[in-house]
N, C-alpha and C. Protein backbone atom coordinates (compact mmCIF):
# COMPACT_ATOMS: atom_id res chain seq x y z
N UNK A 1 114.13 81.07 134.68
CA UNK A 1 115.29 81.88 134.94
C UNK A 1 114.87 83.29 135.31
N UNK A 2 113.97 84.00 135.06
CA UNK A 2 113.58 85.33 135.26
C UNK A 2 112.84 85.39 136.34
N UNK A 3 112.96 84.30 137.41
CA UNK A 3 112.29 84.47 138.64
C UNK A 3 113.61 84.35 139.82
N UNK A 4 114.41 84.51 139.24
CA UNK A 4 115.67 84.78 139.97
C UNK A 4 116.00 83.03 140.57
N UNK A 5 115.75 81.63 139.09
CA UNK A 5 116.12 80.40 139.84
C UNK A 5 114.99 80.33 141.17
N UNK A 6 114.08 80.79 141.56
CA UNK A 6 113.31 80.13 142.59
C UNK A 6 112.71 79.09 142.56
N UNK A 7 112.25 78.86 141.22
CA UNK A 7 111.65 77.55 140.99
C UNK A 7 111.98 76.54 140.11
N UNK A 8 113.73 76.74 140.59
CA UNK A 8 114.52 75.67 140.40
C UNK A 8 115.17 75.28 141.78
N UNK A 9 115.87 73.76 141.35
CA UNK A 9 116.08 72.92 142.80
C UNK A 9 116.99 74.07 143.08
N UNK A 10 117.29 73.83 144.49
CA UNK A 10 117.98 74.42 145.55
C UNK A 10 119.36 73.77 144.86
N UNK A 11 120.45 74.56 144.41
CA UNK A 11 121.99 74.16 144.08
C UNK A 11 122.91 73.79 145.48
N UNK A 12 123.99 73.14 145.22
CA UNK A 12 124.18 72.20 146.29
C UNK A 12 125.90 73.97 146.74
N UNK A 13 125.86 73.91 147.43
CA UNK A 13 127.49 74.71 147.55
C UNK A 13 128.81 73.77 146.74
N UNK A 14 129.80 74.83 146.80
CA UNK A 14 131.18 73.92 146.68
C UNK A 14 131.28 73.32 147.85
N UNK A 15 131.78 71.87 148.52
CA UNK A 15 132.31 71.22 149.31
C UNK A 15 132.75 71.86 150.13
N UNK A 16 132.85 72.17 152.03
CA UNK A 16 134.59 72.72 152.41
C UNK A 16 134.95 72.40 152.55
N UNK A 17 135.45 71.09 152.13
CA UNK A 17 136.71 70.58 152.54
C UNK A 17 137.43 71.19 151.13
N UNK A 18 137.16 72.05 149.67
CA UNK A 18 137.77 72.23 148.91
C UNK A 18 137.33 73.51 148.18
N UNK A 19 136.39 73.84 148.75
CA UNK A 19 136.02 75.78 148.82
C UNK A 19 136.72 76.60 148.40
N UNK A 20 138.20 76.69 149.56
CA UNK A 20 138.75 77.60 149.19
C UNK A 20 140.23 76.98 148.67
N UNK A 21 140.15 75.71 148.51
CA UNK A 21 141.28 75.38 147.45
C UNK A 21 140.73 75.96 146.33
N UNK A 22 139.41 76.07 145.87
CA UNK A 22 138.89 76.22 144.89
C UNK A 22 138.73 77.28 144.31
N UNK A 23 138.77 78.54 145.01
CA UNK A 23 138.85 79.87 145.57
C UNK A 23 140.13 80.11 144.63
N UNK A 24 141.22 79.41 145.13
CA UNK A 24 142.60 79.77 145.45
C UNK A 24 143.02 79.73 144.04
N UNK A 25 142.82 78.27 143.56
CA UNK A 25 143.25 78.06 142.16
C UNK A 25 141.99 77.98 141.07
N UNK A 26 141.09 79.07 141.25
CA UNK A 26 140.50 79.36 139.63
C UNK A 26 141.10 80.43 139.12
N UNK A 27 140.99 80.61 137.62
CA UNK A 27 141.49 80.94 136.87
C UNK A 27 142.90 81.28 136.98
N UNK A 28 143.29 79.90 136.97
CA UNK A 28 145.30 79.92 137.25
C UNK A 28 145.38 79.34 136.10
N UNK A 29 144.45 78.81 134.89
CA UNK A 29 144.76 78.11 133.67
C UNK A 29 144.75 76.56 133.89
N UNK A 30 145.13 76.59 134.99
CA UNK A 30 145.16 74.27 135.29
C UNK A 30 143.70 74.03 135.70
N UNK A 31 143.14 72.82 134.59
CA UNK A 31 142.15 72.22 135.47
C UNK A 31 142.03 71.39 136.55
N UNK A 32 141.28 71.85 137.72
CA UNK A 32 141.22 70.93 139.10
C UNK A 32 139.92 70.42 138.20
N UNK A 33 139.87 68.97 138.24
CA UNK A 33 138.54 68.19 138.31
C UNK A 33 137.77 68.07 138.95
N UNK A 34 137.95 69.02 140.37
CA UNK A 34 137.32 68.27 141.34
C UNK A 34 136.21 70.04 141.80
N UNK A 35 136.74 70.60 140.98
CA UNK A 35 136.77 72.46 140.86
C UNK A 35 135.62 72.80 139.76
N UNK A 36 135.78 71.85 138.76
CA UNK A 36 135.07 71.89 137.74
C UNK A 36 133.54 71.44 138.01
N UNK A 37 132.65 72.10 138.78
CA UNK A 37 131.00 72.35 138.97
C UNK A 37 130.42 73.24 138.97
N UNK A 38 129.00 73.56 138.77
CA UNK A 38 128.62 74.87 139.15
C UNK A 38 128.74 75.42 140.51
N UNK A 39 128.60 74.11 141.40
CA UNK A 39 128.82 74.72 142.74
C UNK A 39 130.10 75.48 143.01
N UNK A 40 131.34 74.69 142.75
CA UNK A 40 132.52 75.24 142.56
C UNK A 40 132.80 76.50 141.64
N UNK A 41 131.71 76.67 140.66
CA UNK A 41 132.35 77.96 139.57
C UNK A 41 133.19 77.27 137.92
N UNK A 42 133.04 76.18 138.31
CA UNK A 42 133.65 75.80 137.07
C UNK A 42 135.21 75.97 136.77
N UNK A 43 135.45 75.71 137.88
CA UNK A 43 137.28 75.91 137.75
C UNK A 43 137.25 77.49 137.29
N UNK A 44 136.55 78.47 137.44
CA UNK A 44 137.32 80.06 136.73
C UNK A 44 136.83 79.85 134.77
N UNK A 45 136.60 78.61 134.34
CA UNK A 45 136.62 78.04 132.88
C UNK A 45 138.29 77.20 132.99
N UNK A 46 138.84 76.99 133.47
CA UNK A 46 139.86 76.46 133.14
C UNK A 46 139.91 75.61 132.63
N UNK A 47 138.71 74.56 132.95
CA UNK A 47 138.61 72.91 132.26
C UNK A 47 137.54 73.30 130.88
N UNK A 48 137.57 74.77 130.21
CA UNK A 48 136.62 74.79 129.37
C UNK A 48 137.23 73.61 127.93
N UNK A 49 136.51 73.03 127.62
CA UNK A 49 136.87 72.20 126.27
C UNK A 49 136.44 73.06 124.77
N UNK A 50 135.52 73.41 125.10
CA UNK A 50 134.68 73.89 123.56
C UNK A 50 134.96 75.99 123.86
N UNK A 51 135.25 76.11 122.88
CA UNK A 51 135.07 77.88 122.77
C UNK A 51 134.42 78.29 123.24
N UNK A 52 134.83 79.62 123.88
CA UNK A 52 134.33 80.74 124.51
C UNK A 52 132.52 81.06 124.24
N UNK A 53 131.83 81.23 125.08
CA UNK A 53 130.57 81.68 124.87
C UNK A 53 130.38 82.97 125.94
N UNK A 54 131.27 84.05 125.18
CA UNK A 54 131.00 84.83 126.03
C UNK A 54 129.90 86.17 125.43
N UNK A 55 128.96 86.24 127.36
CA UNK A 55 128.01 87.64 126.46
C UNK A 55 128.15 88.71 125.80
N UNK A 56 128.03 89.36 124.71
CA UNK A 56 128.75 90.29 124.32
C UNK A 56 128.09 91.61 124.93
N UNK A 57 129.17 92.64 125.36
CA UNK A 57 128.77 93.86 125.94
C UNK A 57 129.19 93.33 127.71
N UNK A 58 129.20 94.15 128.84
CA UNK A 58 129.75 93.62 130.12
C UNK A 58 128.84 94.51 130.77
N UNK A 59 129.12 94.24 132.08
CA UNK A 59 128.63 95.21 133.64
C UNK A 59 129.46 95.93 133.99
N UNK A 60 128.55 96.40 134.92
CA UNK A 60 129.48 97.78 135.66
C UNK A 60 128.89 97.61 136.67
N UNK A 61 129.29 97.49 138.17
CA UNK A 61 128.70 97.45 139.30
C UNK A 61 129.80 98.20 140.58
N UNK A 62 129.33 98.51 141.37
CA UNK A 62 129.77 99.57 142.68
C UNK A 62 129.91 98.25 143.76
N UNK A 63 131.02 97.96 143.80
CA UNK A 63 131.12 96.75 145.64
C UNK A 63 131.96 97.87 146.58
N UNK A 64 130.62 98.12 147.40
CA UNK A 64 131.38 98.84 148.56
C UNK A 64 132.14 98.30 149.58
N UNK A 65 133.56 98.43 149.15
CA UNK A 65 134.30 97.71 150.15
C UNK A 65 135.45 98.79 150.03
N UNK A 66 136.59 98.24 150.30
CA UNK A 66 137.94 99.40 149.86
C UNK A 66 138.84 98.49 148.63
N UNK A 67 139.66 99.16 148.20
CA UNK A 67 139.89 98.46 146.99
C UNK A 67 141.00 96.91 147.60
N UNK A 68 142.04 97.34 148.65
CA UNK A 68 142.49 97.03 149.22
C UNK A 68 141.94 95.48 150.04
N UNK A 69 140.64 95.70 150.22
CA UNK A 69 139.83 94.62 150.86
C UNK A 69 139.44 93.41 149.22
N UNK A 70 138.52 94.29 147.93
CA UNK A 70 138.43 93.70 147.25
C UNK A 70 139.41 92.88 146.26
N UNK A 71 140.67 93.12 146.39
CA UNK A 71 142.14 92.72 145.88
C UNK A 71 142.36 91.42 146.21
N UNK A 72 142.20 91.14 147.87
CA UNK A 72 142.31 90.01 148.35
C UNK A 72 140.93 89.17 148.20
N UNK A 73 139.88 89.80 147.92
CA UNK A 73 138.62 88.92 148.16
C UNK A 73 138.13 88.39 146.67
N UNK A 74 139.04 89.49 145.67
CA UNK A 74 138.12 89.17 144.27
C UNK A 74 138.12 87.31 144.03
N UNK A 75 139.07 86.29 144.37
CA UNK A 75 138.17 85.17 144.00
C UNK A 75 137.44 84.41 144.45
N UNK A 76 137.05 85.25 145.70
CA UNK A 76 135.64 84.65 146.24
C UNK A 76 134.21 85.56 145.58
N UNK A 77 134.76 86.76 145.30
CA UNK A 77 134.04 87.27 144.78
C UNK A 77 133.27 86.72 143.56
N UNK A 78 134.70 86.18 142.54
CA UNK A 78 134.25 85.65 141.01
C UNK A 78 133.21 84.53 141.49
N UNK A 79 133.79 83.61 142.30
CA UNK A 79 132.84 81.96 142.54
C UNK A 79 131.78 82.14 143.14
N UNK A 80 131.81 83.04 143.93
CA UNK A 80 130.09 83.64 144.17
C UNK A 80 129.33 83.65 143.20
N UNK A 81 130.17 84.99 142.35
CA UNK A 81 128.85 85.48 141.77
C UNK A 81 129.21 84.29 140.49
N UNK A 82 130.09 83.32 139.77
CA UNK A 82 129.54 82.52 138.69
C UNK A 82 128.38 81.48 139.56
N UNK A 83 128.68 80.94 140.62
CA UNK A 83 127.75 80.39 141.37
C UNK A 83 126.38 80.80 141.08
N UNK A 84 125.76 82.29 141.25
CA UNK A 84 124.89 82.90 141.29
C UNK A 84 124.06 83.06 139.85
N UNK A 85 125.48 83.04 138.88
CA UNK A 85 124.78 83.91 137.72
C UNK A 85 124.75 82.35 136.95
N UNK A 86 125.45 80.94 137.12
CA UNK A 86 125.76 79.43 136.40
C UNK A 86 126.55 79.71 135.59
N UNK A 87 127.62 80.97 135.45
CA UNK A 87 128.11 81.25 134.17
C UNK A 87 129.78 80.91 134.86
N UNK A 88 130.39 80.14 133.62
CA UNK A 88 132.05 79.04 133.82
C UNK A 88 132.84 79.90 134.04
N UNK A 89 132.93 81.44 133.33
CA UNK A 89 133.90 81.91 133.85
C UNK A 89 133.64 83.86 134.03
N UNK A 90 134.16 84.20 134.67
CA UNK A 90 133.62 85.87 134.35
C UNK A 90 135.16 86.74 134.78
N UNK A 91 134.87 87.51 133.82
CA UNK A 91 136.35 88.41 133.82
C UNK A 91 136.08 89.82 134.38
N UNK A 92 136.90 90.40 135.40
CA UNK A 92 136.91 91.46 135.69
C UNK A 92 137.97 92.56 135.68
N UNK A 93 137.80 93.86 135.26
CA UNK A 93 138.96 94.61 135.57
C UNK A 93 137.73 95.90 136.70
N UNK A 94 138.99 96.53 137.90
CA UNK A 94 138.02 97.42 138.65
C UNK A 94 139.20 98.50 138.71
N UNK A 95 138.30 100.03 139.28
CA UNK A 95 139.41 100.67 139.25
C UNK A 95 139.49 100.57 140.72
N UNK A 96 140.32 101.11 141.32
CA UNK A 96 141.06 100.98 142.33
C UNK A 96 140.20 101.65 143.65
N UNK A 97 139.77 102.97 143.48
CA UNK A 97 138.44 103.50 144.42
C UNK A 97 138.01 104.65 143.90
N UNK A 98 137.02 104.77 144.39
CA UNK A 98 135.81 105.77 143.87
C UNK A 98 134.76 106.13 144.98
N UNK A 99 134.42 107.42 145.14
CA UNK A 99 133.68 107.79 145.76
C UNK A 99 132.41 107.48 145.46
N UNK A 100 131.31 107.62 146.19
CA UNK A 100 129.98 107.07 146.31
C UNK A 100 128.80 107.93 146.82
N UNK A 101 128.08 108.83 146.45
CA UNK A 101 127.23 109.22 147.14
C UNK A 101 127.95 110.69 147.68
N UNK A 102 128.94 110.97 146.98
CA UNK A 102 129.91 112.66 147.34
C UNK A 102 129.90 112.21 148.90
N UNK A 103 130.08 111.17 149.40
CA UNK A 103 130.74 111.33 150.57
C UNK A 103 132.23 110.30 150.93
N UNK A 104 132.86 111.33 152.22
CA UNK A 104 133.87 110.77 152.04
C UNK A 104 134.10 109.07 152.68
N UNK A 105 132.71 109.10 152.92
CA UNK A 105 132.60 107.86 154.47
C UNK A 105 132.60 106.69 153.40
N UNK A 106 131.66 106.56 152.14
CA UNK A 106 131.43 105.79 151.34
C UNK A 106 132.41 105.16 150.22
N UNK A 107 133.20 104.55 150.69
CA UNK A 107 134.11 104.08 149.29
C UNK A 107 134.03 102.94 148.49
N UNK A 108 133.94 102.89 147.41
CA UNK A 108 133.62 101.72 146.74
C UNK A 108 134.52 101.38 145.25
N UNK A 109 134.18 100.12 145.09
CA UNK A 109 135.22 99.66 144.00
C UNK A 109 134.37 99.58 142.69
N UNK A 110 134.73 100.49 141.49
CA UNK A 110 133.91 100.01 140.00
C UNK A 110 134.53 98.42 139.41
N UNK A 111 133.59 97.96 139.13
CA UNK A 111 133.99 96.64 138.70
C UNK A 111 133.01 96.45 137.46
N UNK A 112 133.89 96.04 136.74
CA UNK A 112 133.13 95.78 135.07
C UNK A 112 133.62 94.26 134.84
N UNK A 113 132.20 93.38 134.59
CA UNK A 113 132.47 91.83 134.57
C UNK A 113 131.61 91.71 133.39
N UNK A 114 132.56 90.51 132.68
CA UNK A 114 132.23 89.64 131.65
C UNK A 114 131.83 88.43 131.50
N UNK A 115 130.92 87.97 131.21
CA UNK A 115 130.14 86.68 131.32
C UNK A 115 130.15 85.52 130.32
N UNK A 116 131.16 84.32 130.86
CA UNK A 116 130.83 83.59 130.05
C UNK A 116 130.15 82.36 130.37
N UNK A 117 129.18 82.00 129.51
CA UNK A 117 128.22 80.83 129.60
C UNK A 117 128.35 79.76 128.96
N UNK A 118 129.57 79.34 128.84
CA UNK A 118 130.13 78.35 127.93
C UNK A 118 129.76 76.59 128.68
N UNK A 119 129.88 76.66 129.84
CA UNK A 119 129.63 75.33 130.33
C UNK A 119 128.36 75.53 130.77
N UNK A 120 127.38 76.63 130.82
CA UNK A 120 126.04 76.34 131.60
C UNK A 120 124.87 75.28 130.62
N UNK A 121 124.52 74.85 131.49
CA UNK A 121 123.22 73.92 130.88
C UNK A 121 121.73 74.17 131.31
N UNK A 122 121.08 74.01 130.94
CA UNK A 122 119.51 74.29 131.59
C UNK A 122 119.09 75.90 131.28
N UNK A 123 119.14 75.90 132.35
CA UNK A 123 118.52 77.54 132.24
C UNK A 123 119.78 78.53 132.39
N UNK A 124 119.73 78.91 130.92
CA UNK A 124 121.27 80.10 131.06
C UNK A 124 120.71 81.10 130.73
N UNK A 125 121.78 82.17 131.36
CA UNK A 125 121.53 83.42 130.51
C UNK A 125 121.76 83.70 129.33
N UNK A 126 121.48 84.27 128.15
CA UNK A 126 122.19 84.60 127.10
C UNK A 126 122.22 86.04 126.60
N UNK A 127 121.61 87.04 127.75
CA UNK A 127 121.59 88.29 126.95
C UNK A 127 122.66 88.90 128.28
N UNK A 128 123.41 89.68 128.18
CA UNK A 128 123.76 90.80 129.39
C UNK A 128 122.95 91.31 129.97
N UNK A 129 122.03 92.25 129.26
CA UNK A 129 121.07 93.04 130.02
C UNK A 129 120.12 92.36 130.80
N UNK A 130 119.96 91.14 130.79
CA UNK A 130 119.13 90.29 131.23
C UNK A 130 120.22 89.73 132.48
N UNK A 131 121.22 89.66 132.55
CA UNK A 131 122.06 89.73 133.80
C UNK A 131 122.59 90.57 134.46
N UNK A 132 122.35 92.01 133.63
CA UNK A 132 121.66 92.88 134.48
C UNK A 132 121.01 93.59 135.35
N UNK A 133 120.03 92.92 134.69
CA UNK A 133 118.64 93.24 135.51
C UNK A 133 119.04 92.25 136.91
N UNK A 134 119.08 91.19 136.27
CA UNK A 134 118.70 89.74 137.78
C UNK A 134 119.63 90.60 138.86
N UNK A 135 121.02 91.25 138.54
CA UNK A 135 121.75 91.68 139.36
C UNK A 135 121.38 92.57 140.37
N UNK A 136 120.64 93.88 139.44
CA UNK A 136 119.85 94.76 139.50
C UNK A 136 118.67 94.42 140.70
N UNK A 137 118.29 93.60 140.47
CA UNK A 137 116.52 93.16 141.18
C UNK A 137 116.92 92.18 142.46
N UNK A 138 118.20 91.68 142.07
CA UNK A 138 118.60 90.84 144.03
C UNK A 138 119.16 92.03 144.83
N UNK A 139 119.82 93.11 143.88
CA UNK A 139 120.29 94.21 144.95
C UNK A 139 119.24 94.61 145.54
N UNK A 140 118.63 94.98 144.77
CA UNK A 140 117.42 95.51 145.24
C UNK A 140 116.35 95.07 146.49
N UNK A 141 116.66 93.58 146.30
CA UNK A 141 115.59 92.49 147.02
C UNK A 141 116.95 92.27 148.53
N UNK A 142 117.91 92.64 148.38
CA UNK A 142 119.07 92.54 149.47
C UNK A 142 119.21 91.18 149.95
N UNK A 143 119.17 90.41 148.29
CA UNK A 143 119.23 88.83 148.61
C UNK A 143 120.96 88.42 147.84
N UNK A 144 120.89 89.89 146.92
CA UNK A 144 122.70 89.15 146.55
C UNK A 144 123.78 88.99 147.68
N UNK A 145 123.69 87.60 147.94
CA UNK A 145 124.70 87.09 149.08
C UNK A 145 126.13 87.38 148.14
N UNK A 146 126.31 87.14 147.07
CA UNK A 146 127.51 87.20 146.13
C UNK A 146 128.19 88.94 146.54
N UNK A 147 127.49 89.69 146.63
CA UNK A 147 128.01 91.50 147.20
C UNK A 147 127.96 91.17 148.28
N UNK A 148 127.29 91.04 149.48
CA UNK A 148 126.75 91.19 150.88
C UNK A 148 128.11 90.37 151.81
N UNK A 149 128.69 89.31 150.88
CA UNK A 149 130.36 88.98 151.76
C UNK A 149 131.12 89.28 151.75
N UNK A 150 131.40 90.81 151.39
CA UNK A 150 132.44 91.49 151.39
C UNK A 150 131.76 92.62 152.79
């Protein structure tokens, strides 16, 4: 896990023929069965059976987009990044916009997400700061596809 999953198999996508049904209805509370994968995101957790395993403590991250853009995009946003991180469900609140760099050209959205790892198997995360970092080190590496589709 601390090699950012490289030398684990290649994960398969969500389907498109049900992508962005999948998109559409996570975290609406109903389980889709068909929603419920890692590829898919795990339904949002909707089909969670067993209690919450969530990390304690959250993120804080900058998606430069406009808030306006991220409003409509946040649940592609979430299934990305549970995709990315194997975690069933992740909660966000953002504020609305924020400047970046004291300029006015740069606008970006604060977003603080919560991680839960309740359905992952194999190689999970279990610390925050340790999903952190991974977050931290793909920005860095300009491999987080999960930011880069907005």
């Amino acid at each position: 896990m601390f090699d950012g999953f490289d030398c684990t198999p290649a994960r398969r996508r969500c389907p498109p023929d049900i992508a962005n049904y999948c998109r559409l209805h996570s975290h609406d509370g109903v389980c889709d069965d068909q929603c419920n994968t890692v590829e898919c995101g795990f339904d949002g957790g909707d089909c969670a059976r067993k209690p919450s395993d969530v990390l304690p403590g959250d993120i804080s991250i900058v998606v430069l987009t406009t808030p306006e853009h991220f409003a409509m995009n946040v649940g592609l946003f979430l299934l990305t990044l549970s995709q990315k991180l194997r975690a069933s469900d992740l909660s966000v609140r953002f504020e609305r916009e924020i400047r970046v760099k004291r300029s006015a050209f740069n606008v970006g959205v604060l977003v603080w997400i919560e991680v839960d790892v309740t359905d992952c198997y194999g190689d999970c995360f279990s610390d925050i700061d340790i999903v952190a970092n991974y977050l931290g080190a793909a920005s860095a590496k300009k491999v987080s596809t999960c930011l880069q589709r907005f």
